[in-house]
C-alpha atoms as a PDB file:
ATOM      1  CA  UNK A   1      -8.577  -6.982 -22.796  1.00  0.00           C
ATOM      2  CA  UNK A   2     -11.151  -6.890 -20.263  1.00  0.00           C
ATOM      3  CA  UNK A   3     -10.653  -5.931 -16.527  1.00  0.00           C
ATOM      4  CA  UNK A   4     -11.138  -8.895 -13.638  1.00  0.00           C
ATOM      5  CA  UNK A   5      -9.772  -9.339 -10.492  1.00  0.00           C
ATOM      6  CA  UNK A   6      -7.614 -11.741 -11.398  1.00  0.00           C
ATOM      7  CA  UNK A   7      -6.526  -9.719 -15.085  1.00  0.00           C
ATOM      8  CA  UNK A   8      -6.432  -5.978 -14.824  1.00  0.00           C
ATOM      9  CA  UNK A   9      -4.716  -3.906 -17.669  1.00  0.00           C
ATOM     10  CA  UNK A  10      -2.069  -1.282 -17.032  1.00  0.00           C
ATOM     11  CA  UNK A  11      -2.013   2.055 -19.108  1.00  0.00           C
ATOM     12  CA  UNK A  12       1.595   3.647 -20.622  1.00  0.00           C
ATOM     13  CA  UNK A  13       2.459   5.192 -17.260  1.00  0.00           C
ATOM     14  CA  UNK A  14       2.167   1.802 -15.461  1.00  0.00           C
ATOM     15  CA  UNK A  15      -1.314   2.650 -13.508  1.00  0.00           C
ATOM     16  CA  UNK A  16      -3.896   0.349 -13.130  1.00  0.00           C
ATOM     17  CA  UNK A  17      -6.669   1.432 -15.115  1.00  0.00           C
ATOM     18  CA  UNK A  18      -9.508  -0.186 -13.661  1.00  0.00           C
ATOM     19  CA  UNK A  19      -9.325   1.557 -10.180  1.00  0.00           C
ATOM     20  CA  UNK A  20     -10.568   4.416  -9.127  1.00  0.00           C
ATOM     21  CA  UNK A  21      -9.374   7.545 -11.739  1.00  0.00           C
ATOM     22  CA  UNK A  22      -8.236  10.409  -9.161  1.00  0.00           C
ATOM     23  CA  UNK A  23      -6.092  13.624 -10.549  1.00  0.00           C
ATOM     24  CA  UNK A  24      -2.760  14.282  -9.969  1.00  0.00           C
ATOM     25  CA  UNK A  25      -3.541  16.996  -7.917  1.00  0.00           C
ATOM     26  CA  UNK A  26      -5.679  14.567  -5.365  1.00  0.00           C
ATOM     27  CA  UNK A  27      -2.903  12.284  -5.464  1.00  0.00           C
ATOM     28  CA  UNK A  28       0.214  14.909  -5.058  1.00  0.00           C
ATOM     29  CA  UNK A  29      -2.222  16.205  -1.720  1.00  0.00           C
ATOM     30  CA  UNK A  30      -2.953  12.435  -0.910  1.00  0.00           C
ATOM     31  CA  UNK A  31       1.084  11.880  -1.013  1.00  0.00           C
ATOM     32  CA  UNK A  32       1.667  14.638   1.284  1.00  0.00           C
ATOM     33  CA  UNK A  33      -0.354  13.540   4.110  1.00  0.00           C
ATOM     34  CA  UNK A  34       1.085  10.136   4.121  1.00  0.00           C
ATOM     35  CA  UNK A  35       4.699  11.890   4.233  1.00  0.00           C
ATOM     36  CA  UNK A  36       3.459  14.298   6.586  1.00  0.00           C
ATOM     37  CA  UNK A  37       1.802  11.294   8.696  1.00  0.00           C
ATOM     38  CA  UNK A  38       5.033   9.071   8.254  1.00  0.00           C
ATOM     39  CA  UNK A  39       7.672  11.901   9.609  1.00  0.00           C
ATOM     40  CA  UNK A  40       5.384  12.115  12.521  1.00  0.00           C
ATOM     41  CA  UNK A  41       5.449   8.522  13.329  1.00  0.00           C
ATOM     42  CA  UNK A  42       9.385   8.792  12.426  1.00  0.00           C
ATOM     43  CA  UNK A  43       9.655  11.277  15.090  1.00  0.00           C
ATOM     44  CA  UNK A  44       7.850   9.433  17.507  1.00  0.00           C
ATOM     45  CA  UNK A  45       9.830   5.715  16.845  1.00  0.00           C
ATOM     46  CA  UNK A  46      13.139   7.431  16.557  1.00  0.00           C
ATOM     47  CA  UNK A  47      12.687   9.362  20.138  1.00  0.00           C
ATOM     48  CA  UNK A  48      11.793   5.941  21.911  1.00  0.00           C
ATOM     49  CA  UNK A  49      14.837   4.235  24.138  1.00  0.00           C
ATOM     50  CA  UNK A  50      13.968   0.719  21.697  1.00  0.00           C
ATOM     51  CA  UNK A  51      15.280   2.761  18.187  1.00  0.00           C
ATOM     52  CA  UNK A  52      18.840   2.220  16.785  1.00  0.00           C
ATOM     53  CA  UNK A  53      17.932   3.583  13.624  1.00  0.00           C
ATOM     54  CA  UNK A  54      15.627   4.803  11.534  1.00  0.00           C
ATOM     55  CA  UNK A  55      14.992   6.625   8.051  1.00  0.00           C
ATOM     56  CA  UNK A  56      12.085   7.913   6.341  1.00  0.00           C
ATOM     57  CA  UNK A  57      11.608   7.688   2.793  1.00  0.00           C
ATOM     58  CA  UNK A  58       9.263  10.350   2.040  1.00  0.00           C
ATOM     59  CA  UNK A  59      10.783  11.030  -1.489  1.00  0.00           C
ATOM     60  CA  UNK A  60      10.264   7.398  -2.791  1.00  0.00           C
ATOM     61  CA  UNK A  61       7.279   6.381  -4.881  1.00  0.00           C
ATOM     62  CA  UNK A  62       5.660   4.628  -2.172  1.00  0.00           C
ATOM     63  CA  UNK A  63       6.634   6.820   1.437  1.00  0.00           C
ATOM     64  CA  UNK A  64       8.061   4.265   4.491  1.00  0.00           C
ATOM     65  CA  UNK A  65       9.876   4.294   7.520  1.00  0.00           C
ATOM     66  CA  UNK A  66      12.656   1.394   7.839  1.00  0.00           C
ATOM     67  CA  UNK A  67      14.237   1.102  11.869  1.00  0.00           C
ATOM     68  CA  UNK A  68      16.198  -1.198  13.419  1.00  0.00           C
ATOM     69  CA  UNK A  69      15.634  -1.775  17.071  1.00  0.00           C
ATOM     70  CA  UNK A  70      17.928  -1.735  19.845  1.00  0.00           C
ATOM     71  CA  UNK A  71      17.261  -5.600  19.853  1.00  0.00           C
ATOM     72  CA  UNK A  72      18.421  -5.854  16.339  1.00  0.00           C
ATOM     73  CA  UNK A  73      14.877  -6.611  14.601  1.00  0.00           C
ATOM     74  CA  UNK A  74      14.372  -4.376  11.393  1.00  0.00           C
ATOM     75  CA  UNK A  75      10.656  -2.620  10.799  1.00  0.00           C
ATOM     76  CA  UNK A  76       8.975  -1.142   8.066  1.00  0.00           C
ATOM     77  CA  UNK A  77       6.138   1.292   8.245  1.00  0.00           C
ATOM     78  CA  UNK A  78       4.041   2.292   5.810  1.00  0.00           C
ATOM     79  CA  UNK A  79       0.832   4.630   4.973  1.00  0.00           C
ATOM     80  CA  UNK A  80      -1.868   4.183   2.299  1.00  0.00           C
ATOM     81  CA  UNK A  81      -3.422   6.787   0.246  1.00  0.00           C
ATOM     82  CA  UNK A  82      -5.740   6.297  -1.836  1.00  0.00           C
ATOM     83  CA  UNK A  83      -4.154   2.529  -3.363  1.00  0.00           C
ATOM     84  CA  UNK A  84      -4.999   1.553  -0.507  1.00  0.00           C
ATOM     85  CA  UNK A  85      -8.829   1.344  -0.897  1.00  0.00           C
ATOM     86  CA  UNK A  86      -8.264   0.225  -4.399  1.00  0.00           C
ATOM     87  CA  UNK A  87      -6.008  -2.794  -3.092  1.00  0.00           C
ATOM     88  CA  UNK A  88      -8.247  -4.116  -0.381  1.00  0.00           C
ATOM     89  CA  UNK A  89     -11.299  -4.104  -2.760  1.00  0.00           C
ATOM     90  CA  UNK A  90      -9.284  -5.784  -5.497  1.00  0.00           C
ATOM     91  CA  UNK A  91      -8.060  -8.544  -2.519  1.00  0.00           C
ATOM     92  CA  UNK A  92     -11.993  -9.017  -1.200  1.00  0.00           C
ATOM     93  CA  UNK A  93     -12.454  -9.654  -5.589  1.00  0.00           C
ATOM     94  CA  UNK A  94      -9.665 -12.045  -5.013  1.00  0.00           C
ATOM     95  CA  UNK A  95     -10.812 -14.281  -2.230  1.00  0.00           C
ATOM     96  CA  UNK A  96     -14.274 -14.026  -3.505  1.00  0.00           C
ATOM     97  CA  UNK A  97     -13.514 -15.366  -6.879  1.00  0.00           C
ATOM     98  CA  UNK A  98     -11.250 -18.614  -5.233  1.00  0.00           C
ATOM     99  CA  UNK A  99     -14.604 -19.297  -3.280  1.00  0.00           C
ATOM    100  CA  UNK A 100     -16.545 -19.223  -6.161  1.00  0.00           C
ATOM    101  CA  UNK A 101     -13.977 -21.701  -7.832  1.00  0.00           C
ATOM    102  CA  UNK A 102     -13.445 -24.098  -4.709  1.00  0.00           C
ATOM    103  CA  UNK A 103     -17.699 -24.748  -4.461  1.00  0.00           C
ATOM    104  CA  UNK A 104     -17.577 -25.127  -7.875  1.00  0.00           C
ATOM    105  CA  UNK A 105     -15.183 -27.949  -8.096  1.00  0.00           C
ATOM    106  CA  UNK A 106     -16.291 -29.097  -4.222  1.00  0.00           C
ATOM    107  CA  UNK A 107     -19.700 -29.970  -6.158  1.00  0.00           C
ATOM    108  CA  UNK A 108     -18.111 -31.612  -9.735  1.00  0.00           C
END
């Protein structure tokens, strides 16, 4: 099976495999910077006079802050590591592809 944008194959541990190939190492430090970077930003909603509640998943496979406002509206933060590079690239592949495909059939 060859990798597109639109068909991209996924390896036993249920990675993409035609992304960028970084260690486990890289990606264990890459992790801890987004937790580290979400607790501060956790700190900072859950002192403000507009936070009911808040929790930061820092254990979970992707790290994110859910909070409720005093108002009652319900927020999610999130960081990127390295997927994130890897998932805007794939997107621009995306929306360049549909293009491609709309002038085609826009001139048929």
């Amino acid at each position: 099976m060859s990798a597109s944008p639109l068909n991209f194959e996924v390896n036993n541990n249920g990675n993409r495999t035609n992304g960028p190939r970084v260690s486990k190492k890289v990606r264990e430090a890459q992790k801890k910077d987004v937790v580290k970077t979400l607790r501060s930003i956790a700190k900072s909603i859950a002192s403000s006079r507009w936070c009911s509640s808040i929790e930061c998943r820092a254990k979970a496979k992707v790290p994110i802050i859910n909070f409720v406002t005093s108002f009652g509206v319900e927020g999610d933060v999130g960081c990127s590591g390295s997927m994130g590079v890897d998932t805007s690239d794939y997107s621009s592949k995306l929306v360049k592809v549909r293009r491609r495909r709309e002038a085609k059939s826009a001139t048929s």
